[in-house]
PDB file of N, CA and C in Angstrom:
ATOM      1  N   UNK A   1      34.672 -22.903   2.289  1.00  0.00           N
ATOM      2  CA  UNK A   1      34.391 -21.645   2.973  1.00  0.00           C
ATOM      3  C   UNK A   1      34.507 -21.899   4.478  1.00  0.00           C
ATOM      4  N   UNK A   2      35.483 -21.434   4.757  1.00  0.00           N
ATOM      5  CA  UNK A   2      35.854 -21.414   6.237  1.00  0.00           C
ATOM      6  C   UNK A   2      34.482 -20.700   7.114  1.00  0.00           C
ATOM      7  N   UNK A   3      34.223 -21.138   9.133  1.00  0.00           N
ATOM      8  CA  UNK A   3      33.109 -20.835   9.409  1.00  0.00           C
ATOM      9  C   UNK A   3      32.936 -18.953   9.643  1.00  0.00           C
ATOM     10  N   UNK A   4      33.812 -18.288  10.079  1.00  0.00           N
ATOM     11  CA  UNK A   4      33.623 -16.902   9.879  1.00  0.00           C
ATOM     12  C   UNK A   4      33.160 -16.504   8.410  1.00  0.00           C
ATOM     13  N   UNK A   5      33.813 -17.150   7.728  1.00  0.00           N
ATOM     14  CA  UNK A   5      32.632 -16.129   6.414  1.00  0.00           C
ATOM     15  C   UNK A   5      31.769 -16.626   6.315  1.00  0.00           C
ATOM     16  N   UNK A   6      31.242 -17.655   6.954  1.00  0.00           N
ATOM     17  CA  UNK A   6      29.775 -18.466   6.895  1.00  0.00           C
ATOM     18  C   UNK A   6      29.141 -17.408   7.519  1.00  0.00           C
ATOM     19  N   UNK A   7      29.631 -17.158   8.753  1.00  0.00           N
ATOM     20  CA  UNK A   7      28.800 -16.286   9.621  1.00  0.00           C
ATOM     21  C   UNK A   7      28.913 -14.858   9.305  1.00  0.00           C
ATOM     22  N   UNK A   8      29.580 -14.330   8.588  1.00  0.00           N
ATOM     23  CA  UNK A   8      29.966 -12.711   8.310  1.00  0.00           C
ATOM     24  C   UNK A   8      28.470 -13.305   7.280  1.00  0.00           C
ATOM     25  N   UNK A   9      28.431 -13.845   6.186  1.00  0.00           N
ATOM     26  CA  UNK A   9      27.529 -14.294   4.949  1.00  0.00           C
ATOM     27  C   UNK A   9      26.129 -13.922   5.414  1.00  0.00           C
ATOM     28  N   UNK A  10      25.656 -14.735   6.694  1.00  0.00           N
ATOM     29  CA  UNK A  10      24.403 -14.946   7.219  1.00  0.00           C
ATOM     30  C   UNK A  10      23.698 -13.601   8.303  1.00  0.00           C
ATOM     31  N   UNK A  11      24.851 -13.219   8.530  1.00  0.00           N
ATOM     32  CA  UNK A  11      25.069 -11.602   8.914  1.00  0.00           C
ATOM     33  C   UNK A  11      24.132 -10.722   7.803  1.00  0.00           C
ATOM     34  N   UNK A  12      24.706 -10.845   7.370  1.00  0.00           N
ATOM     35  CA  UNK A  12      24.655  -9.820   6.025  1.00  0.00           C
ATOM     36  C   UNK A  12      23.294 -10.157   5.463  1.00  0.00           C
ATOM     37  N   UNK A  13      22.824 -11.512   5.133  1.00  0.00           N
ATOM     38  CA  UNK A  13      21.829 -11.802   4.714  1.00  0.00           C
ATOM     39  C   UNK A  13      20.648 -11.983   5.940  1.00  0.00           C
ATOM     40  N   UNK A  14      20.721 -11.877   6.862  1.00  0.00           N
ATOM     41  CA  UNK A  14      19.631 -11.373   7.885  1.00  0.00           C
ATOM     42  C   UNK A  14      19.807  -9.894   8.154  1.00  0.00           C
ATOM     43  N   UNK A  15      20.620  -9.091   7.757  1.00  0.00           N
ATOM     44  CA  UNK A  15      20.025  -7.650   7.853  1.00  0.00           C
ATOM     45  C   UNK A  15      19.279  -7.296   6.457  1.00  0.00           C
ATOM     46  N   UNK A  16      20.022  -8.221   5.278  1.00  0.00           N
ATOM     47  CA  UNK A  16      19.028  -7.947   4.055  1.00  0.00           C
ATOM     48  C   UNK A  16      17.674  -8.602   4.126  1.00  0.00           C
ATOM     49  N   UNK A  17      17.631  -9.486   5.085  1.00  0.00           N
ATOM     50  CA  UNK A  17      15.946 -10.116   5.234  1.00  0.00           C
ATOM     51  C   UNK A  17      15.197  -8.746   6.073  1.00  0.00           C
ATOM     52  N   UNK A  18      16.015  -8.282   7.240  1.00  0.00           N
ATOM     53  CA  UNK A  18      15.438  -7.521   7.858  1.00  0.00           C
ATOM     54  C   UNK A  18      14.521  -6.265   7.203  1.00  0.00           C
ATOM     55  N   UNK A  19      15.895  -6.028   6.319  1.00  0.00           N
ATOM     56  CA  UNK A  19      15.522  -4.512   5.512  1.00  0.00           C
ATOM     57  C   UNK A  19      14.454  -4.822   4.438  1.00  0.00           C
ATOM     58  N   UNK A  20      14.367  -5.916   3.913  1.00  0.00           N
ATOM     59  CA  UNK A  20      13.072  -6.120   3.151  1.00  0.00           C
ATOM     60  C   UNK A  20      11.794  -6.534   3.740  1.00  0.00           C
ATOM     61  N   UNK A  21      11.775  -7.306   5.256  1.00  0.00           N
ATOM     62  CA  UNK A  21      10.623  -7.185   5.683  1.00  0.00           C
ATOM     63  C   UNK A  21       9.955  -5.948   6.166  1.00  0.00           C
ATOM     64  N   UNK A  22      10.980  -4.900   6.747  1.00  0.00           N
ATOM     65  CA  UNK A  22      10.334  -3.604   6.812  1.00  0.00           C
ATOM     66  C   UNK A  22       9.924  -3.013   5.608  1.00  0.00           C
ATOM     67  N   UNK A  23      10.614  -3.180   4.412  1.00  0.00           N
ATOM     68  CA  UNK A  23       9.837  -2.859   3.186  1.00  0.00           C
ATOM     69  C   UNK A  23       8.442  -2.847   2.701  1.00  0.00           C
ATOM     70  N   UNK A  24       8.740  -4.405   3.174  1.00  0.00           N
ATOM     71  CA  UNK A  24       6.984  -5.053   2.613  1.00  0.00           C
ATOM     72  C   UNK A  24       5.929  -4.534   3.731  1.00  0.00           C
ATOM     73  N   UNK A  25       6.594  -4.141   4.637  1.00  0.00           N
ATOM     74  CA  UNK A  25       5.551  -3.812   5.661  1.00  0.00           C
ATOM     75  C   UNK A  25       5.224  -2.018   5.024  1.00  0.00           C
ATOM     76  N   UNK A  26       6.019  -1.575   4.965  1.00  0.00           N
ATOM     77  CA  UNK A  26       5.677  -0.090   3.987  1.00  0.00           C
ATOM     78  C   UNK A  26       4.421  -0.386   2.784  1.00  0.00           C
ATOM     79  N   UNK A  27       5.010  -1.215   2.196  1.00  0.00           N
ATOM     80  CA  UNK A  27       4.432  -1.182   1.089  1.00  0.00           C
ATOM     81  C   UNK A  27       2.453  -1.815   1.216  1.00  0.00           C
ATOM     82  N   UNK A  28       2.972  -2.697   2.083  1.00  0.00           N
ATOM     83  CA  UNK A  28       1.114  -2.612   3.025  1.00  0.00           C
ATOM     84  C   UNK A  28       0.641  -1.843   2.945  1.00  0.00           C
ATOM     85  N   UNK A  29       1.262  -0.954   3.909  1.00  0.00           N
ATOM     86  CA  UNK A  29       0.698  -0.173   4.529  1.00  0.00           C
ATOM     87  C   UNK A  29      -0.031   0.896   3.713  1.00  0.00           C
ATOM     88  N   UNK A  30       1.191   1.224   2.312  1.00  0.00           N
ATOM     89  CA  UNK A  30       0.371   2.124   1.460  1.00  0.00           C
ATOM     90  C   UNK A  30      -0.514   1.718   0.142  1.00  0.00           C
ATOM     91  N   UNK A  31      -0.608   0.305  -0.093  1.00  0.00           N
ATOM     92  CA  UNK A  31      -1.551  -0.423  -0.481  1.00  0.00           C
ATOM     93  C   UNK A  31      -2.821   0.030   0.259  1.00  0.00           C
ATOM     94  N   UNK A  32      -3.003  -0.502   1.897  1.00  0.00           N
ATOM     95  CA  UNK A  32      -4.174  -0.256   2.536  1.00  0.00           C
ATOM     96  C   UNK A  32      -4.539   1.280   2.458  1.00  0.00           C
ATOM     97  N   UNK A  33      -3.747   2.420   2.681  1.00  0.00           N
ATOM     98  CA  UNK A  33      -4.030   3.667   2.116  1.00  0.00           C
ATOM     99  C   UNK A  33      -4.419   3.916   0.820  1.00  0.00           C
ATOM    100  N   UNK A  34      -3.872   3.403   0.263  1.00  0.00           N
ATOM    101  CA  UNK A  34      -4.653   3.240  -1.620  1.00  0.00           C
ATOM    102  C   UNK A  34      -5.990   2.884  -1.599  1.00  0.00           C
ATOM    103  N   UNK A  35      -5.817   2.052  -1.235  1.00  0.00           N
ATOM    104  CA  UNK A  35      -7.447   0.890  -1.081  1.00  0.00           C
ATOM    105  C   UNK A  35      -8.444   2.143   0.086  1.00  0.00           C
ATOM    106  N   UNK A  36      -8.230   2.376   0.461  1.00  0.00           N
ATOM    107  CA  UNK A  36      -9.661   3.479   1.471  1.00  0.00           C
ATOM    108  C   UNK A  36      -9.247   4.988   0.510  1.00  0.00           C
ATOM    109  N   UNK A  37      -8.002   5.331  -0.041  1.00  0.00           N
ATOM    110  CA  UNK A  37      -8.477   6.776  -1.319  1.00  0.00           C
ATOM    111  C   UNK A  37      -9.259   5.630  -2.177  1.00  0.00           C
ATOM    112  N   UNK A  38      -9.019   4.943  -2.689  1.00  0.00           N
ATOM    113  CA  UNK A  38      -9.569   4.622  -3.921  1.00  0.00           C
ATOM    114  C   UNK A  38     -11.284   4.514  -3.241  1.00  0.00           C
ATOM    115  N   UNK A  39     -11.482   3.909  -2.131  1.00  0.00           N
ATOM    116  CA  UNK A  39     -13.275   3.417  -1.525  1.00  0.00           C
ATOM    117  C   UNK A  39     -13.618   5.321  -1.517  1.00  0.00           C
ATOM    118  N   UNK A  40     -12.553   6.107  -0.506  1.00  0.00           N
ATOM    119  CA  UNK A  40     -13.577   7.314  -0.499  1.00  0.00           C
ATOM    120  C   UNK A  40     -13.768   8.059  -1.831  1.00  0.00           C
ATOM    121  N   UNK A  41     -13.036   8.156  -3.179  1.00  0.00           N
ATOM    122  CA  UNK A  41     -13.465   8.678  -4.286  1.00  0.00           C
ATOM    123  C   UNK A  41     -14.749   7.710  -4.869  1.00  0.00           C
ATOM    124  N   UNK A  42     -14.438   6.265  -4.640  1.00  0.00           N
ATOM    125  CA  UNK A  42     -15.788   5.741  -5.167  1.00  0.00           C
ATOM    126  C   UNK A  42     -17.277   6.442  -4.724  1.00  0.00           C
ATOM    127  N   UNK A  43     -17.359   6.655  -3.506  1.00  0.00           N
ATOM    128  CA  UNK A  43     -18.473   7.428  -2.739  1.00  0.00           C
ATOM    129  C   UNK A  43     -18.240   8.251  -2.755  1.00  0.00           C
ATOM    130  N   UNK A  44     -17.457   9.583  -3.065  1.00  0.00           N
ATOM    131  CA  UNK A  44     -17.671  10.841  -3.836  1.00  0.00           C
ATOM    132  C   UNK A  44     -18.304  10.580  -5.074  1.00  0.00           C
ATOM    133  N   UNK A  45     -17.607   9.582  -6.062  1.00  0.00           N
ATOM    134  CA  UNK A  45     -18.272   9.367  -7.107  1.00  0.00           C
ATOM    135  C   UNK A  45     -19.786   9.433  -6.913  1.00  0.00           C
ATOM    136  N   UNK A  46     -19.986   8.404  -6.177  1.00  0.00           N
ATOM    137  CA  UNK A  46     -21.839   8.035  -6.286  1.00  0.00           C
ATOM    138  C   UNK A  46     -22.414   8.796  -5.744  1.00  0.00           C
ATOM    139  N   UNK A  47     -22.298   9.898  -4.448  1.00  0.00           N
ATOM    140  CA  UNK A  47     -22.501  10.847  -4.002  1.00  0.00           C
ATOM    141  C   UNK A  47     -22.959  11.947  -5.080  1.00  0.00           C
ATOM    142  N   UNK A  48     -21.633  12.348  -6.164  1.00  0.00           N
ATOM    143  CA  UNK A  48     -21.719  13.006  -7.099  1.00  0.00           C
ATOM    144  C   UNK A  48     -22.911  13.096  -8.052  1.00  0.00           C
ATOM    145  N   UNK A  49     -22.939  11.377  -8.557  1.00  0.00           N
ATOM    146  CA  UNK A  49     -23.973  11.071  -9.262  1.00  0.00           C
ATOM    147  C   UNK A  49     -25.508  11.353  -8.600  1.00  0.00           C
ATOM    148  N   UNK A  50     -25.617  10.938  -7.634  1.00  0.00           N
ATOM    149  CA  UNK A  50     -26.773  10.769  -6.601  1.00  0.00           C
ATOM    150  C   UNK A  50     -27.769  12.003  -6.529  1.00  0.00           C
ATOM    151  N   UNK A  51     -26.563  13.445  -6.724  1.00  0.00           N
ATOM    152  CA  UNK A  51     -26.994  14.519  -6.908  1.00  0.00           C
ATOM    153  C   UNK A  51     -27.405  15.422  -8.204  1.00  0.00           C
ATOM    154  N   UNK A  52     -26.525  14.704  -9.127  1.00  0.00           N
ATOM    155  CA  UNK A  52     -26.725  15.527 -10.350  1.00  0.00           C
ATOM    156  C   UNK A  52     -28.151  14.600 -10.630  1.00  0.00           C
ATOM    157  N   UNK A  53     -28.418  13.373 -10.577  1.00  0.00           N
ATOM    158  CA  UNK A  53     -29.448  12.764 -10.932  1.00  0.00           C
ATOM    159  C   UNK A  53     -30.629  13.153 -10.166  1.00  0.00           C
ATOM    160  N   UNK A  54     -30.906  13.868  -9.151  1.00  0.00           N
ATOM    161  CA  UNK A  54     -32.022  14.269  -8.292  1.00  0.00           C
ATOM    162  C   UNK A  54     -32.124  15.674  -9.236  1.00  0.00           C
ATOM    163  N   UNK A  55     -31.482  16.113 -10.028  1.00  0.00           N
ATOM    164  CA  UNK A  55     -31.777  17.769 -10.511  1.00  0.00           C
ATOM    165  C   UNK A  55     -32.445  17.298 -11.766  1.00  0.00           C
ATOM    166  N   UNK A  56     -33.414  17.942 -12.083  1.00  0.00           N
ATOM    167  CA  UNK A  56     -33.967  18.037 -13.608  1.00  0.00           C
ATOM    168  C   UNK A  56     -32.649  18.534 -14.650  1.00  0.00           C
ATOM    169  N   UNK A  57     -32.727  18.509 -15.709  1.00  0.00           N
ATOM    170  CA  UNK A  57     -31.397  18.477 -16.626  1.00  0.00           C
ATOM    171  C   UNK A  57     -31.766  20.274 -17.533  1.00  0.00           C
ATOM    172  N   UNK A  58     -33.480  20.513 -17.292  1.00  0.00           N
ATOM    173  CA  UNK A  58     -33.722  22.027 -18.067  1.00  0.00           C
ATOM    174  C   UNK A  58     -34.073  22.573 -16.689  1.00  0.00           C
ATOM    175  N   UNK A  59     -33.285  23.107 -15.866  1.00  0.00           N
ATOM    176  CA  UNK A  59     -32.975  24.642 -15.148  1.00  0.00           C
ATOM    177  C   UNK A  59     -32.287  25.390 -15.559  1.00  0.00           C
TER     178      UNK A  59
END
């Protein structure tokens, strides 16, 4: 393999590194958004509970 297609090769495969590190950085990002919906329904949850359990059950 002559050195231009070495370098056309490494081209190509540092814009495909590029385009997958911005990926993984997406995919963080909506991991960490997952992770705080998933914490604020937990505390709706217990919130929820917190209240139905303060009511007597015969009103």
């Amino acid at each position: 393999m002559n050195l231009e297609k070495q370098e056309k090769l490494v081209s190509e495969l540092d814009a495909v590194i590029e385009s997958l590190e911005k990926e993984i950085i997406e995919v963080c990002k909506l991991n960490n958004n997952i992770k705080v919906q998933l914490d604020d329904m937990e505390k709706d949850e217990l919130l929820t509970l917190a209240w139905i359990s303060a009511y007597p059950k015969d009103l």
